[in-house]
C-alpha atoms as a PDB file:
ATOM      1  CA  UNK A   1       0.000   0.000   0.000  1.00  0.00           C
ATOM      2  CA  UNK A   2       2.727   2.533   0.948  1.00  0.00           C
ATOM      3  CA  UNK A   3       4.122   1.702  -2.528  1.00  0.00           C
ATOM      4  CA  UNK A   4       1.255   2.764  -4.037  1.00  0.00           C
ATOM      5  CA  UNK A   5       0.982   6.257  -2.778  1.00  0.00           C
ATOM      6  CA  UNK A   6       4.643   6.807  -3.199  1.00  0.00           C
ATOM      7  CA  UNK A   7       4.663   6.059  -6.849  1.00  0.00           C
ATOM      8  CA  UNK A   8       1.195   7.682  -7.092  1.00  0.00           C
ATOM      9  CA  UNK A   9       3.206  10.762  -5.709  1.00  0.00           C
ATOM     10  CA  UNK A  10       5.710  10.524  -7.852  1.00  0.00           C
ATOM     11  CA  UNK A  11       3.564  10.426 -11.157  1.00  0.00           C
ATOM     12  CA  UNK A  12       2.059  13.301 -10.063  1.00  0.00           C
ATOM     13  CA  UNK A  13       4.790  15.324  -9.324  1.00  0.00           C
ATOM     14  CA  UNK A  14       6.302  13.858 -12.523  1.00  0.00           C
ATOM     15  CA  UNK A  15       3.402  15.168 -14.537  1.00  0.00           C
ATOM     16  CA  UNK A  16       2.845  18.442 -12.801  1.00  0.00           C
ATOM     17  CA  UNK A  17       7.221  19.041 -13.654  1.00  0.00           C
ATOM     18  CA  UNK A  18       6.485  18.196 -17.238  1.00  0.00           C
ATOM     19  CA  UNK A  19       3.606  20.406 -17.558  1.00  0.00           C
ATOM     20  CA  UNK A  20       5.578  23.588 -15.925  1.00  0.00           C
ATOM     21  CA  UNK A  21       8.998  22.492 -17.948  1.00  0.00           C
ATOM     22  CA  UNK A  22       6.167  22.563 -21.267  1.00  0.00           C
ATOM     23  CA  UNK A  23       4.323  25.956 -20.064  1.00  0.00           C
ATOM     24  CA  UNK A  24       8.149  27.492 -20.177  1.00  0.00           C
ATOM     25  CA  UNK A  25       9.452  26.054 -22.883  1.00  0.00           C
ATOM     26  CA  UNK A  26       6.406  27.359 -24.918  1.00  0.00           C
ATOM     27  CA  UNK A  27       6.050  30.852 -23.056  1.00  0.00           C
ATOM     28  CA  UNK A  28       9.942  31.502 -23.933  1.00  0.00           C
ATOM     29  CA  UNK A  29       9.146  30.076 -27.792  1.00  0.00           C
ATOM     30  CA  UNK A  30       6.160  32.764 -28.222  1.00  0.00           C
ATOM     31  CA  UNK A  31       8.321  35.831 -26.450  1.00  0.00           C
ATOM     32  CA  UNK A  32      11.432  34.759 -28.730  1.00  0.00           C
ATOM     33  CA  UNK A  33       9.360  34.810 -31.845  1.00  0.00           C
ATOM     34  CA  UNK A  34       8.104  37.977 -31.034  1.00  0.00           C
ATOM     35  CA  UNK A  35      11.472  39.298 -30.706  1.00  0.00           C
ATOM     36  CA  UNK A  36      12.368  37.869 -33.670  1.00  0.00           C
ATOM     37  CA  UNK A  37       9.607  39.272 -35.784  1.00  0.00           C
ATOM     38  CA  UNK A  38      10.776  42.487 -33.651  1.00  0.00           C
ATOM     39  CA  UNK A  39      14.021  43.025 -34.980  1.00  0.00           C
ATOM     40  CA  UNK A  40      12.901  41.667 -38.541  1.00  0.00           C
ATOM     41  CA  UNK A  41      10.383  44.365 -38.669  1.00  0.00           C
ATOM     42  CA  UNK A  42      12.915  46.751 -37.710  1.00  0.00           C
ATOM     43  CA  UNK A  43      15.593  46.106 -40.061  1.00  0.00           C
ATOM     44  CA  UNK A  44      12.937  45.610 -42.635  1.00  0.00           C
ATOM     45  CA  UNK A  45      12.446  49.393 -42.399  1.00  0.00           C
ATOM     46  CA  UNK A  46      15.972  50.194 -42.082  1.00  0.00           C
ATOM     47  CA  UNK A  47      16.047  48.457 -45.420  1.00  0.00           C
ATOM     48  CA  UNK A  48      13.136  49.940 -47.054  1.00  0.00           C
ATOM     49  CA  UNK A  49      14.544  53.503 -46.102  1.00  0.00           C
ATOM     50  CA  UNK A  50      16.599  55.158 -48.069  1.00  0.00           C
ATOM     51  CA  UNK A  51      17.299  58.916 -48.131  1.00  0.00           C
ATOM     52  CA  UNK A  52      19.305  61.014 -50.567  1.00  0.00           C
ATOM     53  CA  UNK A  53      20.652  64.928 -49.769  1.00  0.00           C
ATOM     54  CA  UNK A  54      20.664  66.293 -53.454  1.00  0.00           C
ATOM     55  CA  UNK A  55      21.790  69.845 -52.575  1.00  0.00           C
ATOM     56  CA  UNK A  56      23.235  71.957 -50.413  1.00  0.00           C
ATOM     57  CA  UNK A  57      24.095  75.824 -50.254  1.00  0.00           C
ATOM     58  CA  UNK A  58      24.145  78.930 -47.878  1.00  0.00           C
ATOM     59  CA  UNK A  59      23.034  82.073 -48.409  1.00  0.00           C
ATOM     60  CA  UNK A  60      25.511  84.800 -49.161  1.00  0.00           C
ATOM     61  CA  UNK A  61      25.290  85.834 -45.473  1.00  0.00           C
ATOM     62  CA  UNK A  62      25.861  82.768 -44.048  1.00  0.00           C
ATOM     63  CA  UNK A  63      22.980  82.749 -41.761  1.00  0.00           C
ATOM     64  CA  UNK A  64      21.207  80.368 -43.330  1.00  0.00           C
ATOM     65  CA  UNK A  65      21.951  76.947 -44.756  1.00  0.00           C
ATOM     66  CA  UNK A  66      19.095  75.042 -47.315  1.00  0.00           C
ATOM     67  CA  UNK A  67      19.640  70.982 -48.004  1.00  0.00           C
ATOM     68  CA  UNK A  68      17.427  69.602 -50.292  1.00  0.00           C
ATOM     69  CA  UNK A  69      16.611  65.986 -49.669  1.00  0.00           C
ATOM     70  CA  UNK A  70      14.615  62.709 -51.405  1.00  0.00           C
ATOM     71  CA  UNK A  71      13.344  60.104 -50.281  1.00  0.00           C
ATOM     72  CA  UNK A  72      14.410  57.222 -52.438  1.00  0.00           C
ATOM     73  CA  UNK A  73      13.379  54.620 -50.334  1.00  0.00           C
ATOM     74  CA  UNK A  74      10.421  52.301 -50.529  1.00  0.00           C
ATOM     75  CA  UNK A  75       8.632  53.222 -47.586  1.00  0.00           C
ATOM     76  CA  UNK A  76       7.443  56.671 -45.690  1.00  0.00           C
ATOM     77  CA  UNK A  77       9.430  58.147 -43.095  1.00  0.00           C
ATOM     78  CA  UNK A  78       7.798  59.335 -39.978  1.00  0.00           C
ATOM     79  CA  UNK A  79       7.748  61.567 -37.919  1.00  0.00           C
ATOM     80  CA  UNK A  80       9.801  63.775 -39.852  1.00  0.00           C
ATOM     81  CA  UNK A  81      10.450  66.399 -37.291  1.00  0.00           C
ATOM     82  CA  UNK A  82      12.323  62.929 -35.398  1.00  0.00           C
ATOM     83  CA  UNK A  83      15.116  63.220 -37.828  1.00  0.00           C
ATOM     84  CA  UNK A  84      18.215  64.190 -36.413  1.00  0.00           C
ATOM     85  CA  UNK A  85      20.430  66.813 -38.156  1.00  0.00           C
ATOM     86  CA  UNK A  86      24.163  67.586 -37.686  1.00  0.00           C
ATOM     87  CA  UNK A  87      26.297  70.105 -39.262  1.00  0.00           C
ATOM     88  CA  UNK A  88      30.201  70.074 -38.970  1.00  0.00           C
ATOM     89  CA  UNK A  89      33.181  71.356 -40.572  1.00  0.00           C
ATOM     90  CA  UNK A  90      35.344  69.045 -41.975  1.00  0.00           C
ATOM     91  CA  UNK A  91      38.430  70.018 -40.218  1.00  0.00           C
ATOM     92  CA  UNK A  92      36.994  69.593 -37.128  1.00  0.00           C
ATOM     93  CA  UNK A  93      37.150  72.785 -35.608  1.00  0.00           C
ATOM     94  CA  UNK A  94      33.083  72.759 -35.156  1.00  0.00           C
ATOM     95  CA  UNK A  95      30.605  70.354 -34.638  1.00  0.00           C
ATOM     96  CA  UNK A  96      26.890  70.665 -33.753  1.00  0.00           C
ATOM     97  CA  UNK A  97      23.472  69.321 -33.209  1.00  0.00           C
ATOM     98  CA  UNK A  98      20.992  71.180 -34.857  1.00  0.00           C
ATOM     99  CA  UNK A  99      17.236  70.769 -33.033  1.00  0.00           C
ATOM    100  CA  UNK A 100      13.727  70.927 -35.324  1.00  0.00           C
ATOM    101  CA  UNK A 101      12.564  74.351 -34.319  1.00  0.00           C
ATOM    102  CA  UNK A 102      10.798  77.294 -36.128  1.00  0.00           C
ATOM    103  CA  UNK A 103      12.121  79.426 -34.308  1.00  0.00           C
ATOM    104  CA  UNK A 104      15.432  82.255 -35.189  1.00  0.00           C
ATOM    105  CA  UNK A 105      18.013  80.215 -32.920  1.00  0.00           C
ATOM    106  CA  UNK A 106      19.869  77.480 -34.258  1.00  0.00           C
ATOM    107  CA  UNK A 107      17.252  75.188 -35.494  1.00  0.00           C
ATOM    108  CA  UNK A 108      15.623  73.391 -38.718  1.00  0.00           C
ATOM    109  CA  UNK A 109      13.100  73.901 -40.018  1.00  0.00           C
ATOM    110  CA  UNK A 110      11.230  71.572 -43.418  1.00  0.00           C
ATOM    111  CA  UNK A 111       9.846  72.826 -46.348  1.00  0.00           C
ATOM    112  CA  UNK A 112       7.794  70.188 -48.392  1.00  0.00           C
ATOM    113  CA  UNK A 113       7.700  70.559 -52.052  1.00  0.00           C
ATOM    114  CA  UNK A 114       4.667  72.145 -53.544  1.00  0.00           C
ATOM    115  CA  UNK A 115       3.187  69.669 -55.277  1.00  0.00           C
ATOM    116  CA  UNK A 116       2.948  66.876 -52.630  1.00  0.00           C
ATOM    117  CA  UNK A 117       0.150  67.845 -51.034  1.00  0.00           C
ATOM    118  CA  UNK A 118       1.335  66.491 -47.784  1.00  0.00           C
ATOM    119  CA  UNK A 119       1.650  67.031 -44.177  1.00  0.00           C
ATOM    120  CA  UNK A 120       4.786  67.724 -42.906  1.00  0.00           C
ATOM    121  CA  UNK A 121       4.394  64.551 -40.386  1.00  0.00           C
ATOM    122  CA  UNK A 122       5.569  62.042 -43.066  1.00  0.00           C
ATOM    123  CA  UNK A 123       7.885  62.620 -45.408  1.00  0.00           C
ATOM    124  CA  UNK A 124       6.527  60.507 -48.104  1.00  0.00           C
ATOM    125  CA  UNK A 125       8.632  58.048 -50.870  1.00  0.00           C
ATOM    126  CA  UNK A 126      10.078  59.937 -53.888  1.00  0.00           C
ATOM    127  CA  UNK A 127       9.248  63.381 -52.007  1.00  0.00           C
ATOM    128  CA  UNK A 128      11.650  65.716 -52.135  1.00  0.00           C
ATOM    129  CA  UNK A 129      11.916  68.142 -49.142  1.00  0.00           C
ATOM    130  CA  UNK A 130      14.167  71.200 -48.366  1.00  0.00           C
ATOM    131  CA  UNK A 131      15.505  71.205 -44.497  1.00  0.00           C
ATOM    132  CA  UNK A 132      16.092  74.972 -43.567  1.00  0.00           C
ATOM    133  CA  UNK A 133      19.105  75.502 -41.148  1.00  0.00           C
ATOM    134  CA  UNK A 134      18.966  78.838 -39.407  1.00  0.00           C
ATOM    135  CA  UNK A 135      22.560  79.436 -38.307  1.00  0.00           C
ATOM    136  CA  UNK A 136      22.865  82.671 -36.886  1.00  0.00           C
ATOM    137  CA  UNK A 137      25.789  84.384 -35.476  1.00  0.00           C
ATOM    138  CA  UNK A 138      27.281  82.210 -32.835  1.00  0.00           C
ATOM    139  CA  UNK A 139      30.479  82.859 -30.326  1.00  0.00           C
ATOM    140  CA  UNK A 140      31.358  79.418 -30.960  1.00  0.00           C
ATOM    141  CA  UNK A 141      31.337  80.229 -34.689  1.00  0.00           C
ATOM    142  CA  UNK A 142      31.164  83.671 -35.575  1.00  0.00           C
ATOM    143  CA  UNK A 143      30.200  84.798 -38.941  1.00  0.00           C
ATOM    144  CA  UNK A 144      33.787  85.820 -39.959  1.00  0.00           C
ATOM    145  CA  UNK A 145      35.087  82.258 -39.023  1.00  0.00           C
ATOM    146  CA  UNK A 146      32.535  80.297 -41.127  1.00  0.00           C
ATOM    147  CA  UNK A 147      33.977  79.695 -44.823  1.00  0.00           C
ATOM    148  CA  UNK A 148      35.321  76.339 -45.163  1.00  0.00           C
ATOM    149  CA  UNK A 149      34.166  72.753 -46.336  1.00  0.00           C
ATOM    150  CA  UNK A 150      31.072  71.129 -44.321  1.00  0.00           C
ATOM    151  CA  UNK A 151      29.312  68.017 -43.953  1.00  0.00           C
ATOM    152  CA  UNK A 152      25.467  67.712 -43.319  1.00  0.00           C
ATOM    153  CA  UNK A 153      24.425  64.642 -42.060  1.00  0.00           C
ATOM    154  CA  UNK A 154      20.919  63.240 -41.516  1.00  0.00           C
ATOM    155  CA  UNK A 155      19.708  60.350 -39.300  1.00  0.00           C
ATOM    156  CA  UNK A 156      16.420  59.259 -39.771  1.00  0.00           C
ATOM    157  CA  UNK A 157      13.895  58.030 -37.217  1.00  0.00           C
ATOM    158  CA  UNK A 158      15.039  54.660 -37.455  1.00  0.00           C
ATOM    159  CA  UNK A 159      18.626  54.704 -38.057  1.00  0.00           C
ATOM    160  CA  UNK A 160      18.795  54.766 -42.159  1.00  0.00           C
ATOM    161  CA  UNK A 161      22.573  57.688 -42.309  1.00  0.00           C
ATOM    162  CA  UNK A 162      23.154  60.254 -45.022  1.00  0.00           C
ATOM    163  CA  UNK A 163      25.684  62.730 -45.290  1.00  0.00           C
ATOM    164  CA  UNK A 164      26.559  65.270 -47.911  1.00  0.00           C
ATOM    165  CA  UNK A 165      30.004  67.724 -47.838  1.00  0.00           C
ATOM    166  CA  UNK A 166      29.747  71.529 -49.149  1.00  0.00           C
ATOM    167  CA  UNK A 167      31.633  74.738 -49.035  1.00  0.00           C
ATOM    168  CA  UNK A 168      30.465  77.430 -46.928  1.00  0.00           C
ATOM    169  CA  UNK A 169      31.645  80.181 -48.373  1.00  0.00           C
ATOM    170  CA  UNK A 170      29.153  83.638 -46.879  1.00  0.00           C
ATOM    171  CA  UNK A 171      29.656  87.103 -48.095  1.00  0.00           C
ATOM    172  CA  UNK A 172      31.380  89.321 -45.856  1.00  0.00           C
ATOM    173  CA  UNK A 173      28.879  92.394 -46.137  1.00  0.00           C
ATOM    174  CA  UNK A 174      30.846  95.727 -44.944  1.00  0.00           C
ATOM    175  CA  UNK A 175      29.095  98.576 -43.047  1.00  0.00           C
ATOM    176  CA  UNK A 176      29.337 101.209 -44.968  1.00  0.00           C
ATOM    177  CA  UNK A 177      30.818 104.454 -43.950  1.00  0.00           C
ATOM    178  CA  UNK A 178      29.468 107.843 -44.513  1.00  0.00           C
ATOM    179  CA  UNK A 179      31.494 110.332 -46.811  1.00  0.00           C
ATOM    180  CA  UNK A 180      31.179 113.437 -44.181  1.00  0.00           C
ATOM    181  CA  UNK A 181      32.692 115.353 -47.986  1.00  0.00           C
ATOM    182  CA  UNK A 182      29.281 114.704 -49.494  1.00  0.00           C
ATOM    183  CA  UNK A 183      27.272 116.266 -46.621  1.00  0.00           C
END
């Protein structure tokens, strides 16, 4: 008799291991396929995006900077104000950040094309856009200081990395002086 309840015990605590070793085998399965349909989702997109500056120039007074961009990718890119945007000279004297604002500090700004009809939440595939750079005079860069070679470089929500060089080359503008002769 005590046999019997001892291996009665044991095929229940047999069974009742194999069902917990099952229930974690198959709750680990379901979060690793999720993971893995995570990640192939996400570089599925990276894949899909594709971005392409086409042009880049300053305005003669250096104050302002305009890169014209495409999206050449196969899907949309969104937000669009998520894109990160650096500017930096080549020799590496200066380096920056450069937030999405609309405001006069140092900030982007976007400009959609005019005949995409769009919102300027997604930046849509074969759209081209123009980022505006508002680069106003700066102590860590004065206007004086600012010719040389640059490099623009976008990032886009979800990784995708294009850069472009230019020359910065701004106008000095001279103030100028009265002729106290012709007074």
């Amino acid at each position: 008799m005590d046999k019997i309840i001892v291996t009665s015990i044991l095929i229940i605590a047999a069974i009742t291991t194999a069902a917990i070793v099952v229930f974690s085998v198959t709750s680990n399965t379901r979060k690793d396929s999720q993971i893995t349909a995570n990640i192939q989702s996400s570089q599925g997109d990276q894949i899909r995006t594709k971005i392409r500056i086409v042009s880049v120039s300053a305005n003669p007074q250096g104050s302002s900077i305009r890169a014209w961009a495409r999206n050449i990718g196969s899907s949309d890119i969104e937000p669009i104000n998520g894109i990160d945007v650096f500017l930096e000279r080549m020799d590496n004297t200066w380096g920056t950040y450069i937030p999405f604002s609309v405001n006069n500090s140092l900030s982007w700004s976007l400009e959609s094309s005019s005949d995409s009809g769009t919102s300027s939440a997604i930046w849509e595939v074969d759209e081209t856009v123009q980022f505006i750079i508002n680069f106003p005079d700066d102590p860590s860069l004065p206007l004086a200081d600012r010719p040389g070679i640059y490099q623009i470089t976008l990032v886009t929500p979800n990784g995708v990395v294009e850069t472009k060089s230019f020359e910065h080359n701004p106008i000095p503008f001279s103030t100028p002086t009265p002729d106290l002769g012709a007074i």
